[in-house]
N, C-alpha and C. Protein backbone atom coordinates (compact mmCIF):
# COMPACT_ATOMS: atom_id res chain seq x y z
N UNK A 1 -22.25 1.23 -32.17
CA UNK A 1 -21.19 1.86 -31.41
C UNK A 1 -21.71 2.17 -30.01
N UNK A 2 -20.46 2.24 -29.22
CA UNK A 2 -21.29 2.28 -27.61
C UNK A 2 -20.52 3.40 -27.20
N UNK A 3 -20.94 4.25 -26.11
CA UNK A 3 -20.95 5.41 -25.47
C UNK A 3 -19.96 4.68 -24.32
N UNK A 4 -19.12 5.59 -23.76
CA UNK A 4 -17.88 5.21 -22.79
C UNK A 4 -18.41 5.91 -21.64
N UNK A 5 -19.27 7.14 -21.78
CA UNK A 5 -20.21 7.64 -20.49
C UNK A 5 -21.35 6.49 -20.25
N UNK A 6 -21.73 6.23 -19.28
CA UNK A 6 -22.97 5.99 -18.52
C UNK A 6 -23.80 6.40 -17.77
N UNK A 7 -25.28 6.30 -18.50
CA UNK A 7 -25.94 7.11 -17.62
C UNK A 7 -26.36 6.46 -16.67
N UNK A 8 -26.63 5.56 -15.73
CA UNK A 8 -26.59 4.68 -14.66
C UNK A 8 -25.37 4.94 -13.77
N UNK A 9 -24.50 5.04 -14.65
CA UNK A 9 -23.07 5.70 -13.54
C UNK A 9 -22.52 7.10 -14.04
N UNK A 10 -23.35 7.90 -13.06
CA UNK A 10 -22.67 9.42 -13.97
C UNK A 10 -20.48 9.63 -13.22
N UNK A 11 -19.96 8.83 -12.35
CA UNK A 11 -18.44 9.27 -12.18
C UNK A 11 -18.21 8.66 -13.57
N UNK A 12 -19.15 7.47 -14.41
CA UNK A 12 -18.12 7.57 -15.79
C UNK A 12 -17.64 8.56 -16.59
N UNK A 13 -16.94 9.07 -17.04
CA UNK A 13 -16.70 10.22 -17.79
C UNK A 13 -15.78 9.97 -18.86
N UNK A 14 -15.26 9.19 -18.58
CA UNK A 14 -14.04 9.01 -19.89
C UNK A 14 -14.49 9.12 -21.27
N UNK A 15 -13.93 9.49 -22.14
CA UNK A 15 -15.02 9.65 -23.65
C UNK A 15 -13.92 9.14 -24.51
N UNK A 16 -12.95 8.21 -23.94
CA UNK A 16 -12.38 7.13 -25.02
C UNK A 16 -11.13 7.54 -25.22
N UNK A 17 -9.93 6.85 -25.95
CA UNK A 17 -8.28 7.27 -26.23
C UNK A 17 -8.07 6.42 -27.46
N UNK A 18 -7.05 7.00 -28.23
CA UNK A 18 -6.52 5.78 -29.14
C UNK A 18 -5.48 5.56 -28.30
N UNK A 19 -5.54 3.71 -28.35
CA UNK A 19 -4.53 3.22 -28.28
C UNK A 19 -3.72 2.53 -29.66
N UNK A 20 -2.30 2.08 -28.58
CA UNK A 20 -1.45 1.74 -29.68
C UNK A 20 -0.71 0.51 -28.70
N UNK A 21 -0.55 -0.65 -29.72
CA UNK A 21 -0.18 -1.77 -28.70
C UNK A 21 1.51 -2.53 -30.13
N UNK A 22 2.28 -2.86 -29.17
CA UNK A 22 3.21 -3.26 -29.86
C UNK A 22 3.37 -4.31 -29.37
N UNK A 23 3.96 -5.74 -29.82
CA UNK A 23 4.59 -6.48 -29.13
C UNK A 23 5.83 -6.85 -30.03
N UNK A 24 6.59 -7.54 -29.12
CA UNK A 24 7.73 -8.20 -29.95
C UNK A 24 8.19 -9.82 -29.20
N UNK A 25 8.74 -10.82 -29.96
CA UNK A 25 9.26 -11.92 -29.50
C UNK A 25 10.75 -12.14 -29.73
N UNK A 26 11.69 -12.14 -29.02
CA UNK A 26 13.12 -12.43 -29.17
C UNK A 26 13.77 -13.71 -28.81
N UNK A 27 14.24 -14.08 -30.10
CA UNK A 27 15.22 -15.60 -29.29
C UNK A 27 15.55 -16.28 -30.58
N UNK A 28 15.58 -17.92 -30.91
CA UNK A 28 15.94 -18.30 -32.02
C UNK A 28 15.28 -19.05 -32.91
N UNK A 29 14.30 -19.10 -32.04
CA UNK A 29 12.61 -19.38 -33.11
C UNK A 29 11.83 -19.24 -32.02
N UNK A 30 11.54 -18.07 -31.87
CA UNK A 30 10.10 -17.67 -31.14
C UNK A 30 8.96 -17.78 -31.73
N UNK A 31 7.61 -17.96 -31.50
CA UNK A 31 6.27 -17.98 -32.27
C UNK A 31 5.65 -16.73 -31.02
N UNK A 32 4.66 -15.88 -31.49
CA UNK A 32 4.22 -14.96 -31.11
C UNK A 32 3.00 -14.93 -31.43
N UNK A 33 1.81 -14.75 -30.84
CA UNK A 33 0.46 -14.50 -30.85
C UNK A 33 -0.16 -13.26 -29.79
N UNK A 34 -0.86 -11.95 -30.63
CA UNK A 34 -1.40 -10.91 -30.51
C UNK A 34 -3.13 -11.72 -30.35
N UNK A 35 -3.62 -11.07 -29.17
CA UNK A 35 -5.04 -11.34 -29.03
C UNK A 35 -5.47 -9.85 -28.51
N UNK A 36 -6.36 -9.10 -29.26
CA UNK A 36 -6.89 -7.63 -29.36
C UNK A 36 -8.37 -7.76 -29.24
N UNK A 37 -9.01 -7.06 -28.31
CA UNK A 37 -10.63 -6.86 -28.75
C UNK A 37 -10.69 -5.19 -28.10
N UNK A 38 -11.65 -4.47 -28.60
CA UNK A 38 -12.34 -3.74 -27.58
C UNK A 38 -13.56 -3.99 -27.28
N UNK A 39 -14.43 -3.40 -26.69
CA UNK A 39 -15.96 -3.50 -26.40
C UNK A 39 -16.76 -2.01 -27.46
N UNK A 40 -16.52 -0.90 -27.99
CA UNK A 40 -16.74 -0.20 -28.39
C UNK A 40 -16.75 -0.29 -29.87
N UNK A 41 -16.34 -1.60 -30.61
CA UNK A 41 -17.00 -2.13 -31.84
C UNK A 41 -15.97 -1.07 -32.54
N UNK A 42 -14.74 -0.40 -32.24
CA UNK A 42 -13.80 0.00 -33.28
C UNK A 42 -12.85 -0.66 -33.86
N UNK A 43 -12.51 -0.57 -35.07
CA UNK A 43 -11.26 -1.51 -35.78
C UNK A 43 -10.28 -1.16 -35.52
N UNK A 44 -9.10 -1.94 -35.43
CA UNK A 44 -7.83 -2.23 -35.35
C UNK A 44 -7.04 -1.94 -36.26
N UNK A 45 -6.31 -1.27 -36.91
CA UNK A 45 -5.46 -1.24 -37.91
C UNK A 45 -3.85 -1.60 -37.96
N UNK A 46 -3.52 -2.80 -38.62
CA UNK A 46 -2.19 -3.54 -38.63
C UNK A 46 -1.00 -2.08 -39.12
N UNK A 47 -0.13 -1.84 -38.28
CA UNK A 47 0.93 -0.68 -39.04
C UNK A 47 1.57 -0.76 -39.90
N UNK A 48 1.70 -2.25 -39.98
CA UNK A 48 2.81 -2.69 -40.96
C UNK A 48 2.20 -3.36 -42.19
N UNK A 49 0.50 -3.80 -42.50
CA UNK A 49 -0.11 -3.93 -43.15
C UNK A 49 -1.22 -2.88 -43.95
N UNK A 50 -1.33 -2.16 -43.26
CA UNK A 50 -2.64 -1.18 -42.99
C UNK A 50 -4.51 -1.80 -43.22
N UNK A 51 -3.87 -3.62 -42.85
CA UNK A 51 -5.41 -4.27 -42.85
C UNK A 51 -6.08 -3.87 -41.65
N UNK A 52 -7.31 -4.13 -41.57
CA UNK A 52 -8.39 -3.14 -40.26
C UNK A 52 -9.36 -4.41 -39.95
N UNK A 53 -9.27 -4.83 -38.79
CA UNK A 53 -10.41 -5.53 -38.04
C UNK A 53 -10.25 -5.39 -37.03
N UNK A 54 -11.45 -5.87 -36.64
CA UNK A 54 -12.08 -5.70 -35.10
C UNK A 54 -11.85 -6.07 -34.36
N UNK A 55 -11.31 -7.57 -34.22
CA UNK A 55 -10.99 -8.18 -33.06
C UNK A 55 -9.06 -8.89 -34.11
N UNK A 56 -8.40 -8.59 -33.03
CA UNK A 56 -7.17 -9.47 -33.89
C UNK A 56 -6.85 -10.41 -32.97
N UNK A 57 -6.25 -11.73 -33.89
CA UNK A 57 -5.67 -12.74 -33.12
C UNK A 57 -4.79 -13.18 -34.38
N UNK A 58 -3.53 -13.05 -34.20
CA UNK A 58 -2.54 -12.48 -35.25
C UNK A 58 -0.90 -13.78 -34.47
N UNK A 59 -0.49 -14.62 -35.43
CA UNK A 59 0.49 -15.12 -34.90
C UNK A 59 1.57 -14.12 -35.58
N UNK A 60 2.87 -14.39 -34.87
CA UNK A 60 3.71 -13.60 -35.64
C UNK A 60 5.02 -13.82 -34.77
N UNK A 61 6.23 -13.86 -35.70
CA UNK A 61 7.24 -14.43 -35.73
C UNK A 61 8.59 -13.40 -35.19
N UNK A 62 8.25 -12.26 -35.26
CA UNK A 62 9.56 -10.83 -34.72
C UNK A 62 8.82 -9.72 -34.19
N UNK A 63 7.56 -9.30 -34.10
CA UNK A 63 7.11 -8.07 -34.42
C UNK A 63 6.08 -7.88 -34.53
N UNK A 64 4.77 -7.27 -34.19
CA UNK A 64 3.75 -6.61 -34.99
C UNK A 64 3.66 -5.58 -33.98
N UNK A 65 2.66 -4.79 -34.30
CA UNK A 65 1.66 -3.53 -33.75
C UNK A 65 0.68 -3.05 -34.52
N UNK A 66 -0.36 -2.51 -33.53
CA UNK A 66 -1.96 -2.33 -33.82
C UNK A 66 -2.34 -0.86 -33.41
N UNK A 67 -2.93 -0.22 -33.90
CA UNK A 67 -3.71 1.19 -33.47
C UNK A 67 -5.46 0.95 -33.25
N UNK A 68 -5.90 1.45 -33.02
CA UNK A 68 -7.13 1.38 -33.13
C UNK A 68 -7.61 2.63 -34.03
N UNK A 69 -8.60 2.33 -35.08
CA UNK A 69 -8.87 3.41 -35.66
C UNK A 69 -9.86 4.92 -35.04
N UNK A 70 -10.04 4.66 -33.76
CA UNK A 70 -10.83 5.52 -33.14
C UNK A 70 -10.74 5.67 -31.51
N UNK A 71 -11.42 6.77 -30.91
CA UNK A 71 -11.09 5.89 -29.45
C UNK A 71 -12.12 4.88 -28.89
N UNK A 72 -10.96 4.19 -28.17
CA UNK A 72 -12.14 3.13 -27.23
C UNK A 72 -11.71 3.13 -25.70
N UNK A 73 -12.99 3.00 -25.12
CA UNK A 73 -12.73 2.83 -23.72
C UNK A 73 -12.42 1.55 -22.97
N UNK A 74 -13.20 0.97 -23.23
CA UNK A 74 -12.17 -0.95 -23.31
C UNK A 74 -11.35 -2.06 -24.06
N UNK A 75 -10.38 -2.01 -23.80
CA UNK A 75 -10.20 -2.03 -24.34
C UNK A 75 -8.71 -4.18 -23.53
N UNK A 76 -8.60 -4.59 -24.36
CA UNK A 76 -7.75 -6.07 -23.57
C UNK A 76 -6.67 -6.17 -24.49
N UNK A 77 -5.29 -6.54 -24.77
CA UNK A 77 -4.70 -6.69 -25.02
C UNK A 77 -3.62 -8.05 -24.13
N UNK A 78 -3.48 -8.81 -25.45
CA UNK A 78 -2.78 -10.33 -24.48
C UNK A 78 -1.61 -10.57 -25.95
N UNK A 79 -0.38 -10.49 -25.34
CA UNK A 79 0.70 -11.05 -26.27
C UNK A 79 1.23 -12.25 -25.50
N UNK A 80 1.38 -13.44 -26.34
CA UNK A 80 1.76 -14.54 -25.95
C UNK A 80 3.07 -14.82 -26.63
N UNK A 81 4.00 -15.69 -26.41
CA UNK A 81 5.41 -16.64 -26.61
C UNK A 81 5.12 -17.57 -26.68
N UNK A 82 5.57 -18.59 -27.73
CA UNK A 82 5.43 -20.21 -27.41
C UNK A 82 6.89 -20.34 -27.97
N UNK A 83 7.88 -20.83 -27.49
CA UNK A 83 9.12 -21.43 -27.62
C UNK A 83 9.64 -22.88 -27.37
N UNK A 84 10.31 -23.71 -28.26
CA UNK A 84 10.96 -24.87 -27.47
C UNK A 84 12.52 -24.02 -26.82
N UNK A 85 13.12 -22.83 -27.19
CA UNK A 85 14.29 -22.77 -26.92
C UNK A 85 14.09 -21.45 -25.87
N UNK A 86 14.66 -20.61 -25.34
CA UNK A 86 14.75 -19.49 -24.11
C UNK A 86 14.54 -18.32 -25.24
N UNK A 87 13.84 -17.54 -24.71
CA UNK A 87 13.36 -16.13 -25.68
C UNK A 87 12.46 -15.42 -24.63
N UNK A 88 11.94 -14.03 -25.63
CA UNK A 88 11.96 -13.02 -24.62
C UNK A 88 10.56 -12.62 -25.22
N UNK A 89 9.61 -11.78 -24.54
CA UNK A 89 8.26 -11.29 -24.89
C UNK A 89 8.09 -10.17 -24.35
N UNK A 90 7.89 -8.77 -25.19
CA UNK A 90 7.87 -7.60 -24.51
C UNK A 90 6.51 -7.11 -24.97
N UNK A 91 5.72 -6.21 -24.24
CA UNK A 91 4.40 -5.80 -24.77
C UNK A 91 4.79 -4.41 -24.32
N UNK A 92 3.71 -3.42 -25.05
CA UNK A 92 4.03 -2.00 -24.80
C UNK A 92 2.44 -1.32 -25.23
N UNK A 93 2.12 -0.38 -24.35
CA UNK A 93 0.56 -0.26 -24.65
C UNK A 93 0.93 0.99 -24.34
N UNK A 94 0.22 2.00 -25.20
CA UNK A 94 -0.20 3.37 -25.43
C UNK A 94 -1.30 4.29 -25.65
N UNK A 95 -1.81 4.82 -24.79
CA UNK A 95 -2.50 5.46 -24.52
C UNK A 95 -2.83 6.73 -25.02
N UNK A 96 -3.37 7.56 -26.35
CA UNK A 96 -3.19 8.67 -26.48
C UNK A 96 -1.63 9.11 -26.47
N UNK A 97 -0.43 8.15 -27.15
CA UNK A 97 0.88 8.34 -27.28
C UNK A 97 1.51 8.22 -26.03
N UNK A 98 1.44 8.28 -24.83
CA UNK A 98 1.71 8.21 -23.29
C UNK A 98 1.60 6.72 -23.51
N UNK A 99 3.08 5.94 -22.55
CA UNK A 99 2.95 4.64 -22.60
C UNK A 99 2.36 4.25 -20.88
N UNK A 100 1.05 3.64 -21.61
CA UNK A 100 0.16 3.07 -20.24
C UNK A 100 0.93 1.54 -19.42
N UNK A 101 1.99 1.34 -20.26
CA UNK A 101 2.17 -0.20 -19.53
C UNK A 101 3.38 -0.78 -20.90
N UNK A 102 4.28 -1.21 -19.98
CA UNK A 102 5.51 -1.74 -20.82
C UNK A 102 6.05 -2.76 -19.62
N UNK A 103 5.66 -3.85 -20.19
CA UNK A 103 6.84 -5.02 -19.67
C UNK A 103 7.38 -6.42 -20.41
N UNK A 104 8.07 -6.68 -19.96
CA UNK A 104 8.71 -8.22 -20.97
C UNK A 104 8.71 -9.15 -19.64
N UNK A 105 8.73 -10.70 -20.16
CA UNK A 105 8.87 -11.52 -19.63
C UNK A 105 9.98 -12.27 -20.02
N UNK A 106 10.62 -12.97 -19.62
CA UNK A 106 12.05 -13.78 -20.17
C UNK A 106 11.31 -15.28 -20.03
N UNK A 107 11.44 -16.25 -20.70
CA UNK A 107 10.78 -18.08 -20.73
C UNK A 107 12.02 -18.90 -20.64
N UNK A 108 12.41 -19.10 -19.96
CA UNK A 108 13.18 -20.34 -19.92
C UNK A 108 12.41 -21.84 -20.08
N UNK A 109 12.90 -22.28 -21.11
CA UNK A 109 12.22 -23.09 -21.87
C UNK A 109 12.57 -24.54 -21.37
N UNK A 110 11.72 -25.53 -21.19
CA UNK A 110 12.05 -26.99 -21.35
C UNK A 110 11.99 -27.35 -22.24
N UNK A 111 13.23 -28.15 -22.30
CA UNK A 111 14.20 -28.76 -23.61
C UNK A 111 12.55 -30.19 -24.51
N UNK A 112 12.70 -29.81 -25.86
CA UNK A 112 11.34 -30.54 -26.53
C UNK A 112 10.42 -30.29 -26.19
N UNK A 113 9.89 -29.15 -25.21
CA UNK A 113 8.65 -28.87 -25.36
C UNK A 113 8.26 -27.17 -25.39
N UNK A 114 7.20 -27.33 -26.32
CA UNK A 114 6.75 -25.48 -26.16
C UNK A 114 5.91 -24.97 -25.19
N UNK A 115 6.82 -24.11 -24.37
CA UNK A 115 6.64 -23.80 -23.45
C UNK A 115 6.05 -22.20 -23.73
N UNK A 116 5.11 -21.54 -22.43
CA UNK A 116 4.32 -20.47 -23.01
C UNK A 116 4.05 -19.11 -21.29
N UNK A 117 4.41 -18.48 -22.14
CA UNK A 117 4.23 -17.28 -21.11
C UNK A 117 3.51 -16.08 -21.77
N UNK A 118 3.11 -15.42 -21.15
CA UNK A 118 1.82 -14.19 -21.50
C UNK A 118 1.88 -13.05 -20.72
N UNK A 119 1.50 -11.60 -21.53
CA UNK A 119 1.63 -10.72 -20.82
C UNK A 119 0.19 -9.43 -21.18
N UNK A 120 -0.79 -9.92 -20.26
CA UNK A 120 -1.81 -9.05 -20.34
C UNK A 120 -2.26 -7.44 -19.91
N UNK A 121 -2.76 -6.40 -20.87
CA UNK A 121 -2.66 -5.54 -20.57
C UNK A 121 -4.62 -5.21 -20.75
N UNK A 122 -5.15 -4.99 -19.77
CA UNK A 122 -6.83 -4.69 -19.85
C UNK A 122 -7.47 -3.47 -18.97
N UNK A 123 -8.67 -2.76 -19.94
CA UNK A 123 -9.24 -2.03 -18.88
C UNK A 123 -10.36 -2.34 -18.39
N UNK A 124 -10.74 -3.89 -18.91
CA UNK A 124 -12.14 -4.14 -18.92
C UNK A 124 -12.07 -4.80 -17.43
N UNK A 125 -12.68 -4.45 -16.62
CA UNK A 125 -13.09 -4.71 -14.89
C UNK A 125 -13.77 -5.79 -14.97
């Protein structure tokens, strides 16, 4: 486990948050992929599963969301869309319950091919 202070940089101070990350995919066959890591070696816990790992890379078809079981200070979050038809991708990241970052993207899709848009949320510099 790693320390979110540094002693090489004493303005670090932060001593970590749970987050909470949701995404969702809308349209008429959306495919959805969650990519999760932190750097602080804490697990992830699925809400709707209550399975726990460390790093997720999770496809998914309407829906998921992740907590972390502890706090972490770095923390990346990437929800992706792959569609042949027009659909929607919203991500939502939470901070200690305070939402740090909420946006969607809309894909207008070319016709026979899967087309892909992404919406990254990171604190890692």
């Amino acid at each position: 486990m790693t320390s979110c202070n540094s002693e090489n940089d004493p303005s670090v101070t932060d001593s970590g948050s749970i987050y909470r990350v949701v995404v969702e995919v809308n349209g008429n066959s959306p495919k959805g992929n969650l990519h999760l890591y932190n750097l602080d070696g804490v697990a992830f816990r699925n809400e709707q599963t209550g399975e726990r790992t460390e790093q997720v890379n999770e496809s998914f078809t309407s829906r998921t969301s992740y907590v972390t079981d502890g706090k972490v200070c770095k923390i990346t979050a990437q929800g992706i869309l792959y569609s042949k038809e027009d659909a929607r991708l919203t991500m939502n990241v939470y901070k200690d319950g305070e939402t740090v970052f909420s946006q969607s993207k809309q894909l207008t899709a070319v016709p026979g091919t899967d087309t892909t848009i992404d919406l990254v949320y990171s604190t890692v510099k």
